[in-house]
C-alpha atoms as a PDB file:
ATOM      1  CA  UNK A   1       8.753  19.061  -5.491  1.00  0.00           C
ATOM      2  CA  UNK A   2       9.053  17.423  -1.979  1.00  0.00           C
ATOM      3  CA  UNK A   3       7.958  13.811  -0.204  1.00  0.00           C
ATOM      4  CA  UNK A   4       5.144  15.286   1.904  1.00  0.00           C
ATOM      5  CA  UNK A   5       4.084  11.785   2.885  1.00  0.00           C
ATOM      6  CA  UNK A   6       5.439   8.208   3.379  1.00  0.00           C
ATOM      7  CA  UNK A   7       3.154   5.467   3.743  1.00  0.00           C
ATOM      8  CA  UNK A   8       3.438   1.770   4.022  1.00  0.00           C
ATOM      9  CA  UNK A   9       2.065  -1.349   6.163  1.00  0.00           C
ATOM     10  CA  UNK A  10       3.875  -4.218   6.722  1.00  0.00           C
ATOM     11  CA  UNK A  11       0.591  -6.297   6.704  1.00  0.00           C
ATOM     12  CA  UNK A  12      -1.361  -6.792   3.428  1.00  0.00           C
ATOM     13  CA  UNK A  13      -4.469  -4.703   3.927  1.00  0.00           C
ATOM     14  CA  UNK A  14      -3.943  -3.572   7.180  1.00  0.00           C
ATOM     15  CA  UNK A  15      -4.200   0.166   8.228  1.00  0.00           C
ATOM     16  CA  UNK A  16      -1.745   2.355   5.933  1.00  0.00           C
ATOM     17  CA  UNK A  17       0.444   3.825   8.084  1.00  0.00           C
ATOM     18  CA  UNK A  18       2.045   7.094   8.076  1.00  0.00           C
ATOM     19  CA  UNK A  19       6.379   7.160   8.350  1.00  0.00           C
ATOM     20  CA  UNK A  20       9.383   9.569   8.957  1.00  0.00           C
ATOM     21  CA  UNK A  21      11.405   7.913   6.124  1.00  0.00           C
ATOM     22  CA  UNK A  22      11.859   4.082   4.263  1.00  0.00           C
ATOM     23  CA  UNK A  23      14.626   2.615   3.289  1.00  0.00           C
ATOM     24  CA  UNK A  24      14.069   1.659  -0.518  1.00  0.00           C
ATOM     25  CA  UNK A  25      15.811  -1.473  -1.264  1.00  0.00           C
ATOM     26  CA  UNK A  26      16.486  -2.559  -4.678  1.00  0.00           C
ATOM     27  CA  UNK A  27      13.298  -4.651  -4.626  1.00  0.00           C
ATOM     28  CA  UNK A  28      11.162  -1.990  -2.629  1.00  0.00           C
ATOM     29  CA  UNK A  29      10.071  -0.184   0.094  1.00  0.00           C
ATOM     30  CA  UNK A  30      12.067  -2.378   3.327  1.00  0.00           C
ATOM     31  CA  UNK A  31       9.119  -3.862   5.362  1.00  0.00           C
ATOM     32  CA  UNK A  32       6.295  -3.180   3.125  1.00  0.00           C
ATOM     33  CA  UNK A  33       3.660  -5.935   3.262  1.00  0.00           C
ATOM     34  CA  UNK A  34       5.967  -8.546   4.861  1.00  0.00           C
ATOM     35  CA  UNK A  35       3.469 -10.119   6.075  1.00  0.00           C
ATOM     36  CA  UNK A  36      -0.209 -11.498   4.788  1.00  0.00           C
ATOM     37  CA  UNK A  37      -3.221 -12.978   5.817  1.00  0.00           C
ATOM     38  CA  UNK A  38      -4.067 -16.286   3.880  1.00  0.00           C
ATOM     39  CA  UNK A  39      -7.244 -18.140   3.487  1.00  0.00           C
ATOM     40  CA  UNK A  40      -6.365 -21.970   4.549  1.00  0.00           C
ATOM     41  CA  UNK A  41      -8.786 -23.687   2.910  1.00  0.00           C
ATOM     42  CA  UNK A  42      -8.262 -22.200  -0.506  1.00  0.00           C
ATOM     43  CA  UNK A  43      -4.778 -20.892  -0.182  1.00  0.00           C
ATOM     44  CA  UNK A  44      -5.968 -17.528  -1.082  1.00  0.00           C
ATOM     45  CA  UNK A  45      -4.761 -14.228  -0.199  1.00  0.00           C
ATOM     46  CA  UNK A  46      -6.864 -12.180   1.451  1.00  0.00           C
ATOM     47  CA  UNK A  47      -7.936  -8.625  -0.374  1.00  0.00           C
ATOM     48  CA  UNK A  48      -8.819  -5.241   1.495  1.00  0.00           C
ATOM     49  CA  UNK A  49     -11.819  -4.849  -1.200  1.00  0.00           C
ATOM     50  CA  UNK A  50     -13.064  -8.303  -0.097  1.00  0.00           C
ATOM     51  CA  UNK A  51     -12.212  -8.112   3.751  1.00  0.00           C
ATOM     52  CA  UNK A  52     -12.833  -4.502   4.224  1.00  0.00           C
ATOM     53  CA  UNK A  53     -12.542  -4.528   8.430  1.00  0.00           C
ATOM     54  CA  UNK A  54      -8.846  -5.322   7.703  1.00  0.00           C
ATOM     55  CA  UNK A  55      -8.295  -1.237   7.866  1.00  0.00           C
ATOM     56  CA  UNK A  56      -9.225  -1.333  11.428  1.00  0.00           C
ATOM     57  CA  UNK A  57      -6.143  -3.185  11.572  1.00  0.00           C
ATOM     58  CA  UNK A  58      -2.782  -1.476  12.540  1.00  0.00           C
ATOM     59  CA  UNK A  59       0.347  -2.996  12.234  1.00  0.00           C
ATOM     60  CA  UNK A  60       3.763  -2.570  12.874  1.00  0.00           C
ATOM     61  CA  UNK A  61       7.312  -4.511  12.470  1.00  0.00           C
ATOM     62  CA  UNK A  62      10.675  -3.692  13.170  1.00  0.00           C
ATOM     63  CA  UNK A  63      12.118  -6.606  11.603  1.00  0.00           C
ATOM     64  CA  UNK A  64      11.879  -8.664  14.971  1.00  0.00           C
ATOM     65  CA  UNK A  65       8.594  -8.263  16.850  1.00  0.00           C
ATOM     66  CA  UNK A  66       5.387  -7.684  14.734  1.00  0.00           C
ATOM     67  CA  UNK A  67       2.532  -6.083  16.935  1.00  0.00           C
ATOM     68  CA  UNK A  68      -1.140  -5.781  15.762  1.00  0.00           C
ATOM     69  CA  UNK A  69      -3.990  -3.345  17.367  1.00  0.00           C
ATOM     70  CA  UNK A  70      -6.940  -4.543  16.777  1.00  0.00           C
ATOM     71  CA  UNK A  71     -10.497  -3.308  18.120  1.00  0.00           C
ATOM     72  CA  UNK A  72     -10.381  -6.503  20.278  1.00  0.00           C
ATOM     73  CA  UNK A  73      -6.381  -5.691  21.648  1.00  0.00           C
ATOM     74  CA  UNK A  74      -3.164  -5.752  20.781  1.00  0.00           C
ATOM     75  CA  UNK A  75      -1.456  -8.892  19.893  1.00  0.00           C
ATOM     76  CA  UNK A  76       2.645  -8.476  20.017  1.00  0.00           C
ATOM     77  CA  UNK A  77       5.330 -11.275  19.694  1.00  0.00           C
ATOM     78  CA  UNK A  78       8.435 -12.489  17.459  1.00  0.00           C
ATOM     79  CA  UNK A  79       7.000 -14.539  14.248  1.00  0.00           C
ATOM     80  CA  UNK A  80       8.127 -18.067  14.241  1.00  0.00           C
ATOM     81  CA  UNK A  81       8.481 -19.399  10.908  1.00  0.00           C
ATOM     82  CA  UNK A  82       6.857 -23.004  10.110  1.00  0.00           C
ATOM     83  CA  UNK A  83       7.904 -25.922   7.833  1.00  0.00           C
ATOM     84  CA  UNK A  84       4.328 -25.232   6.201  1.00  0.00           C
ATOM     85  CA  UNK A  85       5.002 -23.309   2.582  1.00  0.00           C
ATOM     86  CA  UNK A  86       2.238 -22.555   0.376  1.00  0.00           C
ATOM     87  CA  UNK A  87       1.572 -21.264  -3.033  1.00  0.00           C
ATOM     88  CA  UNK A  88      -1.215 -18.607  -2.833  1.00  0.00           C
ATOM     89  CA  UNK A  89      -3.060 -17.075  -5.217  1.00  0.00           C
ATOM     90  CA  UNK A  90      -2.806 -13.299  -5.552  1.00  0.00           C
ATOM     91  CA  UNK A  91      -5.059 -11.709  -7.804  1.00  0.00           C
ATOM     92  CA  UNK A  92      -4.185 -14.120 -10.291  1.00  0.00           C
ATOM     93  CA  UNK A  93      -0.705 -15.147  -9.962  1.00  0.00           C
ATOM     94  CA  UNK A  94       1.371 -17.618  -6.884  1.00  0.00           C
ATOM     95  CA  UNK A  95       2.825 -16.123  -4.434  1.00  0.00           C
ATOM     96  CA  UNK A  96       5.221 -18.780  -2.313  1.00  0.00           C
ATOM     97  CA  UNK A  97       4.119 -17.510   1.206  1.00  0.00           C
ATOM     98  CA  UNK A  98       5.296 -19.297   4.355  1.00  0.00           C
ATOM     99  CA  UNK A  99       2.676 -19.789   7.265  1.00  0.00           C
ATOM    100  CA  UNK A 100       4.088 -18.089  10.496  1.00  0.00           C
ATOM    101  CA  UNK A 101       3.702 -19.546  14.068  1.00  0.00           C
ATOM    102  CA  UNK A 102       2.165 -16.485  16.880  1.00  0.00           C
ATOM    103  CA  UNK A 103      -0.765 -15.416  18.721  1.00  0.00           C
ATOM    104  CA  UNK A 104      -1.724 -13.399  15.268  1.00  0.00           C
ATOM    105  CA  UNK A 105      -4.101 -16.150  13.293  1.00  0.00           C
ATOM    106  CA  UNK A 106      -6.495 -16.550  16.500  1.00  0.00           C
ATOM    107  CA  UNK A 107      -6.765 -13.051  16.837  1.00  0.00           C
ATOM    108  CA  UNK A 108      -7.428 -12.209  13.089  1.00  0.00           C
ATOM    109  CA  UNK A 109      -9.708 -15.373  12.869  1.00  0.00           C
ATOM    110  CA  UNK A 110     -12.055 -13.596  15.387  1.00  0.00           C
ATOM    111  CA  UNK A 111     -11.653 -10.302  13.974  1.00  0.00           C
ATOM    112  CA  UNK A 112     -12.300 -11.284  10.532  1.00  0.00           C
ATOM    113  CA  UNK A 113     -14.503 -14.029  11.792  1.00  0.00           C
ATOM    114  CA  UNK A 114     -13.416 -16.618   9.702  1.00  0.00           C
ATOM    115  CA  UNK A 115     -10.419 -19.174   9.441  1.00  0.00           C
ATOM    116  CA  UNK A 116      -7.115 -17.354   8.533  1.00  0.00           C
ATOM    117  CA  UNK A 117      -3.454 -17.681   8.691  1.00  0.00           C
ATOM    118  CA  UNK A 118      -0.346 -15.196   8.738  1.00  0.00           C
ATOM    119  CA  UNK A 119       2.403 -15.995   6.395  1.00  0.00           C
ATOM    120  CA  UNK A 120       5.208 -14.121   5.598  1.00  0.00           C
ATOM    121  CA  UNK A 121       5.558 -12.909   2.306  1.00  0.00           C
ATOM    122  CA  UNK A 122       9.170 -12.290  -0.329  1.00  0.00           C
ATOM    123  CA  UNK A 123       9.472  -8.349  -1.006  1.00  0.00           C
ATOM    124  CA  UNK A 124       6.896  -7.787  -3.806  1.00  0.00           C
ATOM    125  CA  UNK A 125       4.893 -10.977  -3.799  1.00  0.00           C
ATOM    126  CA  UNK A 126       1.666  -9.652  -2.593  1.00  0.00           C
ATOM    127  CA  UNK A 127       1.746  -6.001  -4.129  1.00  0.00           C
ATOM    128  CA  UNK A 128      -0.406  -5.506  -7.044  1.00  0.00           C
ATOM    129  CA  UNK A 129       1.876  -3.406  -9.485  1.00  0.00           C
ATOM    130  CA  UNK A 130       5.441  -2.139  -9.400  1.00  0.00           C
ATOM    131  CA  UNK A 131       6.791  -2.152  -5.394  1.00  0.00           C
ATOM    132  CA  UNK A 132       6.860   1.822  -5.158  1.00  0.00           C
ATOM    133  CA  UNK A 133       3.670   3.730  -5.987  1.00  0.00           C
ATOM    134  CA  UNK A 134       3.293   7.504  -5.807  1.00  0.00           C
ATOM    135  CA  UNK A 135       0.648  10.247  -5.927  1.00  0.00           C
ATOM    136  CA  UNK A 136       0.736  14.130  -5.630  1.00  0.00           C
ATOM    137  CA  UNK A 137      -1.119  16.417  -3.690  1.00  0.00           C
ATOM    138  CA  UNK A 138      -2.791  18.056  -6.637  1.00  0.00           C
ATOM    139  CA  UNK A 139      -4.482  15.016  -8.187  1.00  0.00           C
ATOM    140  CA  UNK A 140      -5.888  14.629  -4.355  1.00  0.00           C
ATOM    141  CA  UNK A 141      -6.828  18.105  -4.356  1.00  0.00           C
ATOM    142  CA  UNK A 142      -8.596  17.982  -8.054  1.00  0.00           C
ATOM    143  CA  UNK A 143     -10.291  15.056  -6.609  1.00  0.00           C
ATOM    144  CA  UNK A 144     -11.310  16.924  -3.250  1.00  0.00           C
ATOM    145  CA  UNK A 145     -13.022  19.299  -5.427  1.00  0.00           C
ATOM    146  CA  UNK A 146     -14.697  16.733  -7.121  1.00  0.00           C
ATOM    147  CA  UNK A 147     -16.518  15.484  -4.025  1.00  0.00           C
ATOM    148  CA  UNK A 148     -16.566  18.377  -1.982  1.00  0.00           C
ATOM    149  CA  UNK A 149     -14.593  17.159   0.800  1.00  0.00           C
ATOM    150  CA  UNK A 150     -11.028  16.277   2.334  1.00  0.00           C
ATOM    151  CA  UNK A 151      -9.729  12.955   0.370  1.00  0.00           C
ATOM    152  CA  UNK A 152      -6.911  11.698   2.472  1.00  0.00           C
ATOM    153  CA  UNK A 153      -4.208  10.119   0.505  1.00  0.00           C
ATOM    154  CA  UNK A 154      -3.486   7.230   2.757  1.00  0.00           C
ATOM    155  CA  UNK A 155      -6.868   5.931   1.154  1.00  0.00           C
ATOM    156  CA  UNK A 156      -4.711   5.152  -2.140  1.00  0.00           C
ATOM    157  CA  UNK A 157      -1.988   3.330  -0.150  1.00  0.00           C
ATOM    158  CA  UNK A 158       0.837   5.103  -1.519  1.00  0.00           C
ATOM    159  CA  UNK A 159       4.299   4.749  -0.745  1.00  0.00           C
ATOM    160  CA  UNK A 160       4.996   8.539  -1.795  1.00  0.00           C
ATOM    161  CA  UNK A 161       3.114  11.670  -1.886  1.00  0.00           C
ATOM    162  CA  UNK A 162       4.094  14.438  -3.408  1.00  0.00           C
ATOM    163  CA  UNK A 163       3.727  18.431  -3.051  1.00  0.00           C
ATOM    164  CA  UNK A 164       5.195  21.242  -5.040  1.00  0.00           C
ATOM    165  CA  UNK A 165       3.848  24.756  -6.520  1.00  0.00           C
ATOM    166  CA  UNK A 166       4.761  22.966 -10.163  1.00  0.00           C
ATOM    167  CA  UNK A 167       2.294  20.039  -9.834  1.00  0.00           C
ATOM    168  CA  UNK A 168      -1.175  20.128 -11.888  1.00  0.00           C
ATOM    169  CA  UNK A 169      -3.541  17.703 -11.161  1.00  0.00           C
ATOM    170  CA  UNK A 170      -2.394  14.178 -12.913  1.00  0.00           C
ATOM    171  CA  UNK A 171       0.664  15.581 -13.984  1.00  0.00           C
ATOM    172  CA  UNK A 172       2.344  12.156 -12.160  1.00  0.00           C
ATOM    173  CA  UNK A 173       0.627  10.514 -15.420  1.00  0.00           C
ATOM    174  CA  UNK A 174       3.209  11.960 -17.993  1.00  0.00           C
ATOM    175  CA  UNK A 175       6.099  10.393 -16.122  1.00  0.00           C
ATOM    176  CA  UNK A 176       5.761   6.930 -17.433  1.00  0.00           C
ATOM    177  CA  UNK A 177       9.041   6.067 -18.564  1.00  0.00           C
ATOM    178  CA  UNK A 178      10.506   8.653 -16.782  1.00  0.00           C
ATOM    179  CA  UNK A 179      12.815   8.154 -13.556  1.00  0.00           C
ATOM    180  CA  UNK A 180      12.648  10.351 -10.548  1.00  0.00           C
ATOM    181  CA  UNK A 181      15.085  11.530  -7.697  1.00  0.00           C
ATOM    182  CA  UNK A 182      13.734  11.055  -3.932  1.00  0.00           C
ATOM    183  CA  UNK A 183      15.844  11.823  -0.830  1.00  0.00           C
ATOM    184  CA  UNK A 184      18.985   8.964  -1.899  1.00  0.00           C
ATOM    185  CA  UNK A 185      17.028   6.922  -4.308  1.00  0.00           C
ATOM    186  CA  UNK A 186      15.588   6.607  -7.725  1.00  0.00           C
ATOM    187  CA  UNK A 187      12.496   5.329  -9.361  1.00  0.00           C
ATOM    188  CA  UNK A 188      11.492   4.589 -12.710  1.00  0.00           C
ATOM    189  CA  UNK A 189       7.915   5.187 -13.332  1.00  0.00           C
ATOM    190  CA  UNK A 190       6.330   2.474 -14.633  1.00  0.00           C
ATOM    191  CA  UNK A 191       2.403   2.987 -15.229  1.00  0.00           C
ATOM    192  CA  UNK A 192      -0.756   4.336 -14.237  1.00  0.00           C
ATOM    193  CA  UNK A 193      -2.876   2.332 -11.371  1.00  0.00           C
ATOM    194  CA  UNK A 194      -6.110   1.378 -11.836  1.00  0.00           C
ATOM    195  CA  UNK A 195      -8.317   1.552  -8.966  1.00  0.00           C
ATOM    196  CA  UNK A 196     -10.770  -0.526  -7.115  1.00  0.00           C
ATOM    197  CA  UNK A 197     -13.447   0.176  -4.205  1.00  0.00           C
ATOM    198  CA  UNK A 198     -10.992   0.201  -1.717  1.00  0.00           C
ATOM    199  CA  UNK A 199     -10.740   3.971  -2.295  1.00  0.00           C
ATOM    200  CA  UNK A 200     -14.318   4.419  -1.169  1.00  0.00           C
ATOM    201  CA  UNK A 201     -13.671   2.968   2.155  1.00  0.00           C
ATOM    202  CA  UNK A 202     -12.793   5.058   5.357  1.00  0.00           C
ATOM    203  CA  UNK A 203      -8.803   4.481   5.344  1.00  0.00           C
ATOM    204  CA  UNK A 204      -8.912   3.462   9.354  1.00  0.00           C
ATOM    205  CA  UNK A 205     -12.896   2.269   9.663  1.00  0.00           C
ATOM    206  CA  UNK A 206     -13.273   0.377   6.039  1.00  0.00           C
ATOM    207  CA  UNK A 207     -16.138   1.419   5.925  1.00  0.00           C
ATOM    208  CA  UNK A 208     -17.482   3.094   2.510  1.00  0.00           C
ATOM    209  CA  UNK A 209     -17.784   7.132   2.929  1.00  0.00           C
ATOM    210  CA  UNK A 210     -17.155   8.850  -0.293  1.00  0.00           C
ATOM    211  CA  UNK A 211     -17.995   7.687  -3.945  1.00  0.00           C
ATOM    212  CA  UNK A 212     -14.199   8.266  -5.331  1.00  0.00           C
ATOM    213  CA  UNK A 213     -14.603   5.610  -8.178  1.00  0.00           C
ATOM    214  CA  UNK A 214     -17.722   7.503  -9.331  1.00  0.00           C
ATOM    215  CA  UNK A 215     -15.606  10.582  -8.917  1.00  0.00           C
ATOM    216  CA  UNK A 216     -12.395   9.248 -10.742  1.00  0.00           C
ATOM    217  CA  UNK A 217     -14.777   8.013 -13.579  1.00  0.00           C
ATOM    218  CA  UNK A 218     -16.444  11.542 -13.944  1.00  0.00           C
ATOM    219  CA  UNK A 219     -12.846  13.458 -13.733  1.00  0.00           C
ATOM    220  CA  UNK A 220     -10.889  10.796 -15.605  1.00  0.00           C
ATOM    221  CA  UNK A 221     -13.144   9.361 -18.257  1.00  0.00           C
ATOM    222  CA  UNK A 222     -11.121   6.043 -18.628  1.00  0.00           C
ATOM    223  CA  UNK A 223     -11.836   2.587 -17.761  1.00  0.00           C
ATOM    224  CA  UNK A 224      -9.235   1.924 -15.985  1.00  0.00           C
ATOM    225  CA  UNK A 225     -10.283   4.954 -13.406  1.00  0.00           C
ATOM    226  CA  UNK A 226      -6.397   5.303 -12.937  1.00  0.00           C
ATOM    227  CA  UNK A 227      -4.974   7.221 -10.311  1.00  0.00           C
ATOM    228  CA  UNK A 228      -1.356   7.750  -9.311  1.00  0.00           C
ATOM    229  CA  UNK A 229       1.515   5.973 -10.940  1.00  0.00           C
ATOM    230  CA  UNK A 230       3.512   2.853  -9.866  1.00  0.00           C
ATOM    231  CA  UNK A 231       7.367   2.599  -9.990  1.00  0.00           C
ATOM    232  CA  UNK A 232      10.409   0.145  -9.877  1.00  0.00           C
ATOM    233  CA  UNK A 233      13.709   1.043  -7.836  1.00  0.00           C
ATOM    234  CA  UNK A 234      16.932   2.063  -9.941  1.00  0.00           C
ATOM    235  CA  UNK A 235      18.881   3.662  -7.494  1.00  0.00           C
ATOM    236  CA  UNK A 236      18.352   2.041  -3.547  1.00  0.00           C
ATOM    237  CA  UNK A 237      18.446   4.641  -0.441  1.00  0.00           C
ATOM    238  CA  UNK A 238      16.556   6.400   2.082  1.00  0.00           C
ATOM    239  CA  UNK A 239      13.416   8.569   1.624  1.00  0.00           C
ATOM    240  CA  UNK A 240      12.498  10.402   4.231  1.00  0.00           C
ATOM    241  CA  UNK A 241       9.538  13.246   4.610  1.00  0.00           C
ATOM    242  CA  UNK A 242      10.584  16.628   3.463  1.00  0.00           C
ATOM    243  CA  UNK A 243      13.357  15.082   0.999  1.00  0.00           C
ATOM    244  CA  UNK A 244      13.295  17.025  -2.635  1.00  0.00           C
ATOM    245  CA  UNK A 245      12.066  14.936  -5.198  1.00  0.00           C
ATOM    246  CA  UNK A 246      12.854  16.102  -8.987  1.00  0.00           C
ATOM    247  CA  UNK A 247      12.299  14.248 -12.047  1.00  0.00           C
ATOM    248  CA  UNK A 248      15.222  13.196 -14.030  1.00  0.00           C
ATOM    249  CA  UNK A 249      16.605  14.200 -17.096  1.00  0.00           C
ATOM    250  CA  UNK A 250      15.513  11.747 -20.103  1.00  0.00           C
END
């Protein structure tokens, strides 16, 4: 097997990017979802499924400056942190974000068109599962088949996708449990992810173009419509593109 694709954003919801390599920390992927956009009047994070135009979004942060494209322009500057720290709610559970100072609120307020804020967020705090997810390219092409077309995996937000002769589709579902070798670092498979209709949307537009829920739920036959696995760090290092990935010995 091999790391045909790395993928992160370092804004929750925003456009999932494509990278050369990521540094995986012992808490996650370095730079991954930093950064959040908060509802201020209910402290809420904001979700892709609820805000789908945040895809149109791209973002990018080199640990100093944090630029965002926009269809309206590009906004570009050096976060200022504020004295204003709230708890948010994230699917369920508090997140302790801190509301950042920048031209980034106006311009997301008019994008969105409604009231929002950018906070930084701890590594982890607004990521649904474990910090590292993964797919491979045979699930993606099982699913392909399924709907007759080209299913691009950024549209599952993975950090890792994987490609290899040995793969069968869903195969990534038997290593739960299991720990894996990529580039310098190792994971530990955690579970399955469930999925949501953010897979139907259009992984730069957000806007819905192929039924992939229906699809998982005719392929799958769960509830859950998993797809892909999630994963905690054991071992931190780089990952880069191209990098073997094996699975461990239990």
């Amino acid at each position: 097997m091999r790391v045909a694709r790395v993928g992160f954003t370092p804004l929750k919801g925003g456009r999932h990017l494509t990278h050369g390599s990521v540094e995986l920390s012992a808490i996650g992927p370095v730079g991954d979802r930093a950064f959040c956009l908060i509802d201020p009047a209910t402290d809420r994070c904001l979700r892709t499924v609820e805000r789908p135009t945040l895809l149109q979004a791209r973002a990018e942060w080199d640990g100093t400056v944090l630029s965002a494209e926009l269809p309206t322009g590009t906004v570009v500057g050096e976060p200022e942190p504020t004295n204003d720290i709230r708890t948010a709610d994230y699917w369920g559970r508090a997140a302790m974000l801190r509301v950042m100072d920048g031209p980034w609120a106006a311009a997301f307020s008019a994008h969105l068109g409604r009231e929002v804020l950018l906070a930084s967020a701890a590594p982890g705090a607004v990521v649904y599962g474990a910090s590292v997810s993964l797919v491979t390219s045979a699930s993606l092409a099982r699913l392909a088949d399924e709907v007759g077309g080209h299913v691009d995996g950024a549209r599952f937000r993975a950090t890792f996708q994987l490609d290899g002769d040995e793969l069968t589709p869903h195969t990534e579902d038997e290593w739960v449990g299991r720990r894996l070798r990529l580039g310098a670092a190792e994971i530990e498979v955690r579970s399955v992810i469930p999925r949501c209709a953010v897979v139907d949307l259009g992984p730069d537009s957000g806007v819905p173009d192929l039924a992939l829920l229906k699809a998982l739920a005719r392929c799958r036959r769960d509830q859950q419509l998993g797809f892909g696995v999630d994963a905690m760090v054991t071992v931190a290092g780089r990952v880069s593109t191209g990098d073997p990935a094996r699975l461990l010995t239990v």
